[in-house]
Protein backbone atom coordinates (compact mmCIF):
# COMPACT_ATOMS: atom_id res chain seq x y z
CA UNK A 1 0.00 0.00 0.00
CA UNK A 2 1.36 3.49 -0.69
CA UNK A 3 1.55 6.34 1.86
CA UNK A 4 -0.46 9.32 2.04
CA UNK A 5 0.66 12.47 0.93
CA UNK A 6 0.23 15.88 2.00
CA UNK A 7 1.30 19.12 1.27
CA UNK A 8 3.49 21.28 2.94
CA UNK A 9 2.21 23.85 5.25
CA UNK A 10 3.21 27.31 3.14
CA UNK A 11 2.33 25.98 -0.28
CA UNK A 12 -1.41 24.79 1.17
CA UNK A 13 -1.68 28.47 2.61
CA UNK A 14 -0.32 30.02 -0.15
CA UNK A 15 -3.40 28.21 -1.92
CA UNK A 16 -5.69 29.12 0.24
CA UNK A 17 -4.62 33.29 0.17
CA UNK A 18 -4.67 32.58 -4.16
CA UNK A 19 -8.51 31.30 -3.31
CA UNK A 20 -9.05 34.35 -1.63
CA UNK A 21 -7.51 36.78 -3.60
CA UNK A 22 -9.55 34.80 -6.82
CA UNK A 23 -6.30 34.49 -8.37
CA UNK A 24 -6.60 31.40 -11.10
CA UNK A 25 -9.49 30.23 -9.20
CA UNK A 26 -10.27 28.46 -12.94
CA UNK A 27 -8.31 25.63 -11.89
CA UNK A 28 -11.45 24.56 -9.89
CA UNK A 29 -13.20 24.44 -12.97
CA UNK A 30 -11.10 21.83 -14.35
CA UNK A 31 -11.19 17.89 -14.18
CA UNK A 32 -8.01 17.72 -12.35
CA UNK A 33 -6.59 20.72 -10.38
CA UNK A 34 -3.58 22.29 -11.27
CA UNK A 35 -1.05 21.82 -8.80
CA UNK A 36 2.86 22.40 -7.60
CA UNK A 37 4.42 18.71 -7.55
CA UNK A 38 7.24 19.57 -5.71
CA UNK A 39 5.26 21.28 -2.66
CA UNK A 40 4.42 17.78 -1.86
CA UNK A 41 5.53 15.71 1.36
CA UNK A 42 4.87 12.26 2.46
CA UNK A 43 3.46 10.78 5.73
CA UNK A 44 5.56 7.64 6.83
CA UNK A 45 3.11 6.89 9.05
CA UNK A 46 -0.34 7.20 7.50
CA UNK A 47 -1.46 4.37 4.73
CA UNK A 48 -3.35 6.11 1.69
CA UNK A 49 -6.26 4.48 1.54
CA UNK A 50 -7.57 2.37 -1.48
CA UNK A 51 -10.68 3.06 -3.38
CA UNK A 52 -11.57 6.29 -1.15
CA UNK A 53 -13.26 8.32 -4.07
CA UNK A 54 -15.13 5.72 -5.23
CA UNK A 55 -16.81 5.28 -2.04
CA UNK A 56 -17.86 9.11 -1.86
CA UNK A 57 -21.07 10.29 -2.93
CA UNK A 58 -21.61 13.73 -3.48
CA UNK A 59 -25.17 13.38 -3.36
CA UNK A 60 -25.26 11.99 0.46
CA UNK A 61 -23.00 13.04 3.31
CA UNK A 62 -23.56 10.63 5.91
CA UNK A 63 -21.99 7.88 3.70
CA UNK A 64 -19.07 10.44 3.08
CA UNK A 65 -18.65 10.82 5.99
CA UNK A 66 -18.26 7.17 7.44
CA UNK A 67 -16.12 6.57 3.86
CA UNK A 68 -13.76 9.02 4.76
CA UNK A 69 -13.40 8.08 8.51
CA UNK A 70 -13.17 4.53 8.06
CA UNK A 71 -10.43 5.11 5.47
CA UNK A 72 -8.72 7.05 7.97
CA UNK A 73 -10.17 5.53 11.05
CA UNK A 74 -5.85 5.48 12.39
CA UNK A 75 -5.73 9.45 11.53
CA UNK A 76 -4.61 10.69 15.26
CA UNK A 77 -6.57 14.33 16.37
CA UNK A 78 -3.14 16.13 15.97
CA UNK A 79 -2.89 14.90 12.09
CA UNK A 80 -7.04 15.49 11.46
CA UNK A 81 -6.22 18.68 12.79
CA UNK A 82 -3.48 19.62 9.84
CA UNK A 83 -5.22 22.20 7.60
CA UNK A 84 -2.08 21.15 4.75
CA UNK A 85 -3.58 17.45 4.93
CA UNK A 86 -7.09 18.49 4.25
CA UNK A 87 -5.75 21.01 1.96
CA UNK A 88 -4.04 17.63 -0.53
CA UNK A 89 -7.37 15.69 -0.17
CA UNK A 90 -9.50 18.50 -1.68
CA UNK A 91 -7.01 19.51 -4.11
CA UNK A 92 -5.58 16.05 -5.32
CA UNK A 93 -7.08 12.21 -3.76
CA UNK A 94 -10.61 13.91 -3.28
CA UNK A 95 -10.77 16.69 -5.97
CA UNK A 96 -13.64 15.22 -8.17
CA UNK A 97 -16.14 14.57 -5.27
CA UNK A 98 -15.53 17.77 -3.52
CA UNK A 99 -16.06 19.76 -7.24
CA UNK A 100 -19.21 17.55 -7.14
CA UNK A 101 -20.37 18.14 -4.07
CA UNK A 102 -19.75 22.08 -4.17
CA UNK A 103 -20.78 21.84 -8.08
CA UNK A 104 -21.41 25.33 -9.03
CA UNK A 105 -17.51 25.37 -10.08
CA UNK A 106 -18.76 23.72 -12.90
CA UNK A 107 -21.38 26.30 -13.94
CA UNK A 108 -20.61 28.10 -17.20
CA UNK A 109 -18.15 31.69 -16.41
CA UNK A 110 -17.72 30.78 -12.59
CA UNK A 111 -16.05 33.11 -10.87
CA UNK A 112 -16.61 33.64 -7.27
CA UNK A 113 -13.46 33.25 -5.07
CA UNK A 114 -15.61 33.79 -1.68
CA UNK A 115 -17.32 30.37 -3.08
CA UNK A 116 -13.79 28.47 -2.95
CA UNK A 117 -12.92 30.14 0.07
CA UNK A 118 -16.28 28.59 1.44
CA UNK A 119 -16.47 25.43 -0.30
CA UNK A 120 -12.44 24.28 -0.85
CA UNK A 121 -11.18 25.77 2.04
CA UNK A 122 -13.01 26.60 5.86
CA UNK A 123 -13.52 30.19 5.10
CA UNK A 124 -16.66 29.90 6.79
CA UNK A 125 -15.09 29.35 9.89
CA UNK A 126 -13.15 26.29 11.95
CA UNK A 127 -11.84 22.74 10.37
CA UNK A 128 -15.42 21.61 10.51
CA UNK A 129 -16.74 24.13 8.01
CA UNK A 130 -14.01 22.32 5.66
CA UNK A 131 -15.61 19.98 2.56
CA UNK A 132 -13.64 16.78 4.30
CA UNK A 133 -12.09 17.49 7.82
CA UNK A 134 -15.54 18.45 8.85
CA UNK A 135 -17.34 15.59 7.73
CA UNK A 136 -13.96 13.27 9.28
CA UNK A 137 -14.53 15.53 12.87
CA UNK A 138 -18.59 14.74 12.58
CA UNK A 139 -18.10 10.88 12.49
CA UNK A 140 -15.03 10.81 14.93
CA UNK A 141 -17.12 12.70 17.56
CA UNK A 142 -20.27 10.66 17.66
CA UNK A 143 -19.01 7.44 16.84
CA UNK A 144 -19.84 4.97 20.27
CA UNK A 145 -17.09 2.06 20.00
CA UNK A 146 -18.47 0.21 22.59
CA UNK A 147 -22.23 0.01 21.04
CA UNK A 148 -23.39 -2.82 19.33
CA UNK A 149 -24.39 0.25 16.85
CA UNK A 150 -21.78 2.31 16.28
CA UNK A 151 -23.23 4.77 13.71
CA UNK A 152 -26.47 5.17 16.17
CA UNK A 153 -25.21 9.12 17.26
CA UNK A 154 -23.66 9.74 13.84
CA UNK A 155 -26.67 8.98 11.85
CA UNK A 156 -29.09 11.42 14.01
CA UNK A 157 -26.34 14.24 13.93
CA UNK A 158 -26.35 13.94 9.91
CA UNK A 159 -30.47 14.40 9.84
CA UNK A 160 -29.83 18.24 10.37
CA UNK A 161 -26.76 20.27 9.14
CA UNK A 162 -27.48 22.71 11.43
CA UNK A 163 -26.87 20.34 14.50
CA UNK A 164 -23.82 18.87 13.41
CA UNK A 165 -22.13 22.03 12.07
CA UNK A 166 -23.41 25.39 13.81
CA UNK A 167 -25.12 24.15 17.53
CA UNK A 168 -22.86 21.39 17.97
CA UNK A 169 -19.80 21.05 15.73
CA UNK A 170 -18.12 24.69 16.08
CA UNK A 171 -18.25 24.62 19.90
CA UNK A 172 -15.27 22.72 21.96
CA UNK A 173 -18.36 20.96 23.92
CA UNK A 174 -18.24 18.88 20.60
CA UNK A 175 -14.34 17.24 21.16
CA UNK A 176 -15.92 15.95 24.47
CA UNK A 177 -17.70 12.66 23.08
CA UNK A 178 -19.41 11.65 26.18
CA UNK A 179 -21.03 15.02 26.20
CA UNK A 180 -22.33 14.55 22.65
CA UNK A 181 -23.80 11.37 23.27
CA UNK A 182 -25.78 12.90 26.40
CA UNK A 183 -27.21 15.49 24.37
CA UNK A 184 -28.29 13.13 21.57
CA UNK A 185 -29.38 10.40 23.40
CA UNK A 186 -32.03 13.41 25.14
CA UNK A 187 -33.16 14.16 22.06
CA UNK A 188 -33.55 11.04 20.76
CA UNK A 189 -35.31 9.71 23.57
CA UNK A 190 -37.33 12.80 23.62
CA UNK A 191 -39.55 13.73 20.53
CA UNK A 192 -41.56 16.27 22.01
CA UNK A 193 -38.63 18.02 22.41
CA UNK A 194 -37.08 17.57 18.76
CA UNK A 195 -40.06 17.54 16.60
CA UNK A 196 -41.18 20.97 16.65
CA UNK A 197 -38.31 24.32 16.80
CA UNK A 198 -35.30 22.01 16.91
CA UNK A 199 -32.93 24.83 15.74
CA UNK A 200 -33.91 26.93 18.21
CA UNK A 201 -33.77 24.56 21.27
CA UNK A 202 -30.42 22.58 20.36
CA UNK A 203 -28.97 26.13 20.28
CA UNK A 204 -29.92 26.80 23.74
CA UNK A 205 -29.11 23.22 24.94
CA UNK A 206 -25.57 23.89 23.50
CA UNK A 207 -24.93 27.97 25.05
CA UNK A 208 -26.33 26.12 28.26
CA UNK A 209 -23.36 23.62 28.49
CA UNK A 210 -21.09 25.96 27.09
CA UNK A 211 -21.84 28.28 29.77
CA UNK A 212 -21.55 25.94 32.48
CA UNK A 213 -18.06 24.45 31.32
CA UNK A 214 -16.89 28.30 31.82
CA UNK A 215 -17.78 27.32 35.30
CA UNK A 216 -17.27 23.09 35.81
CA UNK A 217 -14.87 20.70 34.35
CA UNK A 218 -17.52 19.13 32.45
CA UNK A 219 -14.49 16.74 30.41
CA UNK A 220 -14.93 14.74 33.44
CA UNK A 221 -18.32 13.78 33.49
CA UNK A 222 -19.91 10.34 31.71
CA UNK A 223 -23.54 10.73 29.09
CA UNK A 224 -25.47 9.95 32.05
CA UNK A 225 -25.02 13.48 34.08
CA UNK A 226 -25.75 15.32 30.27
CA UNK A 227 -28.72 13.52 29.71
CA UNK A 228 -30.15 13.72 32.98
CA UNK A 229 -29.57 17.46 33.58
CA UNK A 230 -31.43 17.73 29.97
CA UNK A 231 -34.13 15.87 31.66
CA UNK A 232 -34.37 18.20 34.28
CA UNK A 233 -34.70 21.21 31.97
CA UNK A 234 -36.89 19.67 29.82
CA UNK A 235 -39.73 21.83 30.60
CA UNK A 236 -37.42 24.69 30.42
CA UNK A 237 -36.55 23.34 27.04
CA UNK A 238 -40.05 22.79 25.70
CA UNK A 239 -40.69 26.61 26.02
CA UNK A 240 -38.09 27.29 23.74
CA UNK A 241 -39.46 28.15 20.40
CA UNK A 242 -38.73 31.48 19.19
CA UNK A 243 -34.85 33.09 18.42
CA UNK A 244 -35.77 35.43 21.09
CA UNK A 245 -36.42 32.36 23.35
CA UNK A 246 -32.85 30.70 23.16
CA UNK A 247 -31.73 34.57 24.63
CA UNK A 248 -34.04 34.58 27.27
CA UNK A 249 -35.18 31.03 28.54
C-alpha cells in the first residue's frame, strides 16, 4: 500500500490566500486541479487508503462521511487537525467529489473566489466548516465504539446540518464525546422536544453547556449526568421556540 501524501504547510496556505484573492481560481473548474508537484511531502506513518473516491457520494454526506473516517479511522486528532492534509485531499485524492459536491464550479463563467474560500477551504469558519475534515470531525465525535451500533449518534447528527455544524460542531463541547452522546441520546429519547423548533432549542441546549463548562470541568463527566440534567430542563426546554427564546429562557 502506498503512503499518504500531504502538502506542505506554506504551499497549502499560499493556496488558500490565491482562493481568496480569486487568483486562477479556474483551476477549480477543471477535471483535475492544477497543482505544484514539488510542494508535496509524504506521511511515513499514514497508509493512503484504497478506493476512497469511489466510495464518496456527493449526493449523500452521511456515507461520506463514514467513507472518509473509516479510510482514515488510524488518523490521530493532531494529524485530522493539519489544515495542509485536508488542503491535498481537496485539491488532489478527493478533488472530483468535492467539485461535485460544491458543483457550481462547474457552472458556465464561474467566478466567485468567496465560493472556494467557502467550499475548498473553511472560510466559513473552523476545520469543521471544511468539505472533508468536517465531515472526518462529525463521524469521529459521535461514533460509540463500545455500542453494538456504532453509527447510532452519527446517523441522528447527519439528519440536520445545522446540528452537526453550527449548535454542535463549532463549539469545543463537541471534542468531548461523552457530552455529545448525552445530548443526543435526550433528544432522541425525547420527541416532544425535537419535533417541533429544533434549531432553536439545540442552540440553547448547547450555550447552556457551554456556559456551564466556563464554570465546571464538564471533560470529566460520563452521558449519564448530560442527559439527565437535559431531563431536568426539559420543561425549560419545551418553552423554547422562538430566536428570542434561546436569549431569554
Amino acid at each position: 500500500m502506498a503512503l499518504q501524501k500531504t502538502f506542505k504547510e506554506t504551499y497549502a496556505n499560499r493556496l488558500q490566500y490565491e482562493a481568496k484573492k480569486g487568483i486562477d481560481i479556474g483551476r477549480y473548474t477543471m477535471p483535475e486541479f492544477d497543482y505544484d508537484k514539488s510542494q508535496v511531502l509524504i506521511i511515513p506513518t499514514l497508509d493512503k487508503p484504497n478506493g476512497l473516491l469511489e466510495r464518496m457520494d456527493a449526493k449523500n454526506d452521511l456515507t461520506s462521511a463514514k467513507a472518509l473516517y473509516e479510510a482514515y479511522v488510524n488518523l490521530s486528532p493532531q494529524q485530522a487537525s493539519d489544515e495542509s492534509f485536508w488542503t491535498y485531499l481537496t485539491h488532489v485524492d478527493l478533488f472530483p467529489y468535492v467539485q461535485q459536491r460544491n458543483n457550481a464550479v462547474l457552472e458556465e463563467g464561474f467566478n466567485d473566489a468567496k465560493y472556494i474560500d467557502n467550499y475548498f477551504f473553511h472560510g466559513n469558519g473552523g476545520l469543521i466548516y471544511h468539505p472533508l475534515a468536517g465531515l472526518w470531525w462529525d463521524v469521529h465525535c459521535t461514533i460509540d465504539n463500545d455500542s453494538i451500533t456504532p453509527y447510532i449518534y452519527t446517523d441522528y447528527l447527519f439528519k440536520d446540518y445545522g446540528l452537526r455544524v453550527t449548535y454542535m460542531g463549532r463549539y469545543a463541547l463537541f471534542r468531548h464525546k461523552e457530552q455529545v452522546f448525552g445530548i443526543l441520546q435526550f433528544l432522541m429519547d425525547n420527541e416532544d422536544v425535537s419535533s417541533e423548533h429544533f434549531r432553536q432549542r439545540t442552540r440553547w441546549i448547547a450555550q447552556y453547556f457551554n456556559k456551564m463548562g466556563a464554570v465546571k470541568q464538564l471533560r470529566s463527566l460520563n452521558r449519564e449526568y448530560f442527559y439527565s440534567e437535559l431531563n431536568r430542563l426539559k420543561d425549560v426546554i419545551l418553552k423554547i421556540k422562538t430566536d428570542e427564546d434561546v436569549k431569554t429562557v
